[in-house]
Protein backbone atom coordinates (compact mmCIF):
# COMPACT_ATOMS: atom_id res chain seq x y z
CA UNK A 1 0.00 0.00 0.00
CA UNK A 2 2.84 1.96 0.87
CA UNK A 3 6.11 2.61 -1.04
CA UNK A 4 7.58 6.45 -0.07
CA UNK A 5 7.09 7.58 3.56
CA UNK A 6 7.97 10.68 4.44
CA UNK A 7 8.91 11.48 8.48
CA UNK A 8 9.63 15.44 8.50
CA UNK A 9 12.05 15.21 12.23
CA UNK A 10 12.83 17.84 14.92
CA UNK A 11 14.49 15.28 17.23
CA UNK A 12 11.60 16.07 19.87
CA UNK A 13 10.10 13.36 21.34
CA UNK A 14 6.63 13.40 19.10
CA UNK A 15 9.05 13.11 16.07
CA UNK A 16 11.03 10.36 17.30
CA UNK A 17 7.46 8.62 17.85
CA UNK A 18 7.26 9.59 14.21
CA UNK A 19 10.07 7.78 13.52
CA UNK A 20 9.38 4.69 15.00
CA UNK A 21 5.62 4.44 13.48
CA UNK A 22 6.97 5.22 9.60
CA UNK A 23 10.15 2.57 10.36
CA UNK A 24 7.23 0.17 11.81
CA UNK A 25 4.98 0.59 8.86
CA UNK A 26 7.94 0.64 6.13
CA UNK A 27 9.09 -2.78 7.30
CA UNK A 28 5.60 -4.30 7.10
CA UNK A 29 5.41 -2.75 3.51
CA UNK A 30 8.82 -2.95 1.78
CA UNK A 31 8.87 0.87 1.97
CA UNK A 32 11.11 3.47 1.98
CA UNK A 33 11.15 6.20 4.33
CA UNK A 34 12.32 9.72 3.81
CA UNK A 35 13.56 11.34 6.36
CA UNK A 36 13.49 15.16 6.27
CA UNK A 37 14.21 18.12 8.45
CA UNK A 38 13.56 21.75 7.76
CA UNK A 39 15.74 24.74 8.65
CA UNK A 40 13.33 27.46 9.58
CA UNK A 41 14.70 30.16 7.38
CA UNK A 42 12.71 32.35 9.61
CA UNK A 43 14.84 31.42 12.44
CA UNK A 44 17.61 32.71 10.43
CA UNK A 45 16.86 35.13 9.38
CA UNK A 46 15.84 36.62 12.99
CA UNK A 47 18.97 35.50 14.06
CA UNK A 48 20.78 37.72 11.04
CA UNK A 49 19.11 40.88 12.36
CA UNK A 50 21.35 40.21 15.61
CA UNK A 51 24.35 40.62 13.49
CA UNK A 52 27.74 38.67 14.94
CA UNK A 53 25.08 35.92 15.86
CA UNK A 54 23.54 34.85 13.29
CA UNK A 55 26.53 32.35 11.83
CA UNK A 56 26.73 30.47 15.41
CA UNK A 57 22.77 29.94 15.02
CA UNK A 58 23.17 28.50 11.83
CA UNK A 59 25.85 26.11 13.06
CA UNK A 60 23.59 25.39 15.76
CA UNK A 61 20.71 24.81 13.29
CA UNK A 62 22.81 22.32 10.91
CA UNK A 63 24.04 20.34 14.12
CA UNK A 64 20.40 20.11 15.50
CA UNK A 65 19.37 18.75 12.12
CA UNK A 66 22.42 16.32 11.57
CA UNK A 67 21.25 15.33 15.04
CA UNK A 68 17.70 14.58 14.50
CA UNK A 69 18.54 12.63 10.97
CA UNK A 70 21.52 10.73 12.84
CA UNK A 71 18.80 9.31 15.45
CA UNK A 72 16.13 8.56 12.59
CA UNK A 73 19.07 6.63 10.47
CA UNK A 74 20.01 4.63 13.30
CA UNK A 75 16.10 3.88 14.13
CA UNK A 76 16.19 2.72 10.20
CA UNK A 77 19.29 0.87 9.80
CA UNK A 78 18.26 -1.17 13.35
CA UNK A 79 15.15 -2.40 11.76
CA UNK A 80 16.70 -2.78 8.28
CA UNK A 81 14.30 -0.22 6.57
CA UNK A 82 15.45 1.18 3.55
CA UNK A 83 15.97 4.96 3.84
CA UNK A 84 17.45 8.60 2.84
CA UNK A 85 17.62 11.61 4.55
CA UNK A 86 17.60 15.11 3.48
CA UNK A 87 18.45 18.72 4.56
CA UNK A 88 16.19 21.92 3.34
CA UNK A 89 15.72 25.19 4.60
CA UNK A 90 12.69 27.30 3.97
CA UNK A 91 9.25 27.48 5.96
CA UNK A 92 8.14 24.25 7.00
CA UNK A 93 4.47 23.06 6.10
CA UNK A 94 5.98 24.47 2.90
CA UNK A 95 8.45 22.63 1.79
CA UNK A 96 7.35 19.28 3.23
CA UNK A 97 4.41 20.17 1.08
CA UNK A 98 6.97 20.47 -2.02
CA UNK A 99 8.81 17.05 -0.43
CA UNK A 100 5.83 14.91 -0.97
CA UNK A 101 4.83 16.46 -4.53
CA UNK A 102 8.42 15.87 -5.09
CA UNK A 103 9.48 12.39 -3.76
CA UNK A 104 5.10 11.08 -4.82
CA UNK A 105 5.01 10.48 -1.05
CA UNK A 106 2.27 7.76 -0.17
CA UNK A 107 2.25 8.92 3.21
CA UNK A 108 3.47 11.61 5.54
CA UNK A 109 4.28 10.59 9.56
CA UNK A 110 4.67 13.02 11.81
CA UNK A 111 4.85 14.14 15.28
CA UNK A 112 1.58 15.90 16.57
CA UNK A 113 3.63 18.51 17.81
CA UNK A 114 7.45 19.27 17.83
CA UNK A 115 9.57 21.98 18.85
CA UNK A 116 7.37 25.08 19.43
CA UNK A 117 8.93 28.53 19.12
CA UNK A 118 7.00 31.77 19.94
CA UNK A 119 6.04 31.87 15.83
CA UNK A 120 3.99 28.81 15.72
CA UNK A 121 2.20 30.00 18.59
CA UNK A 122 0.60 32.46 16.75
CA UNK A 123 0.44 31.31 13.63
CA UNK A 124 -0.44 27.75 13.97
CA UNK A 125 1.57 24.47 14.18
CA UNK A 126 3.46 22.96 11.17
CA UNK A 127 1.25 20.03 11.55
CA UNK A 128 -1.61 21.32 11.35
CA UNK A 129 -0.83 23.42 8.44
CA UNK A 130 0.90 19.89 6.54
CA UNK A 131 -2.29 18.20 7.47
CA UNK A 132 -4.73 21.18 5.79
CA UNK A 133 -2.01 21.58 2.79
CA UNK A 134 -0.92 18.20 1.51
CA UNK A 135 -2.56 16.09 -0.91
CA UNK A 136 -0.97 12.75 0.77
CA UNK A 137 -2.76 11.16 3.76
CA UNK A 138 -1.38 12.13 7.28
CA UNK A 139 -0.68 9.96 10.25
CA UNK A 140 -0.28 11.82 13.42
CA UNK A 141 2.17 10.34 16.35
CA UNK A 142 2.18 11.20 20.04
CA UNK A 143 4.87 9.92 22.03
């Protein structure tokens, strides 16, 4: 039923039970899951109005990222589910949007809520906004 998975990660605890539900459901189904994490650019870009910052919160970005992808691989490779990972910066909902028109995602797993910052407050969670955006069908995980 299912051949392209996508699992956008934070490396909070709701994505790791991402994680584990796509790596579950891949192995059942011969699937491959895509691992992908998103570099707020509008973190960035807040952080390169502070001036001298800004290239230590990028760093600090990247390692996050590599972090989160690291602990998804590993979940993978344990369970010998084929997998790739990827790295893109932009706003969120919007390019795992673009991911799963990209990759013809079958299905998107995701955390029901990840790392919060002041923006998402008051505009709305990236979930919610992937779940009301994306053609693809959505599974939600809580850890």
């Amino acid at each position: 039923m299912y051949h392209d998975i996508l699992v956008p990660t934070d490396g909070s605890d709701s994505s790791t039970a991402a994680v584990d539900e796509a790596v579950a459901i891949a192995d059942g189904e011969g699937a491959t899951v895509h691992f992908l994490h998103v570099i707020d650019e509008g973190t960035e870009m807040s952080a390169g109005a502070s001036g001298m910052i800004a290239p230590q919160v990028t760093e600090t970005l990247e390692e996050e990222a590599e972090s989160a992808l690291d602990d998804a691989e590993r979940r993978a490779e344990n369970a010998g589910v084929t997998h790739d990972r990827t790295i893109r910066e932009g706003d969120p909902h919007e390019v795992i949007a673009a991911y799963c028109d990209d990759a013809d995602v079958d299905l998107v797993v995701m955390g029901a809520s990840g790392r919060s910052r002041l923006k998402e407050h008051l505009l709305g969670s990236t979930t919610d906004r992937v779940v009301r955006t994306v053609e693809t069908s959505v599974l939600l995980a809580r850890p």
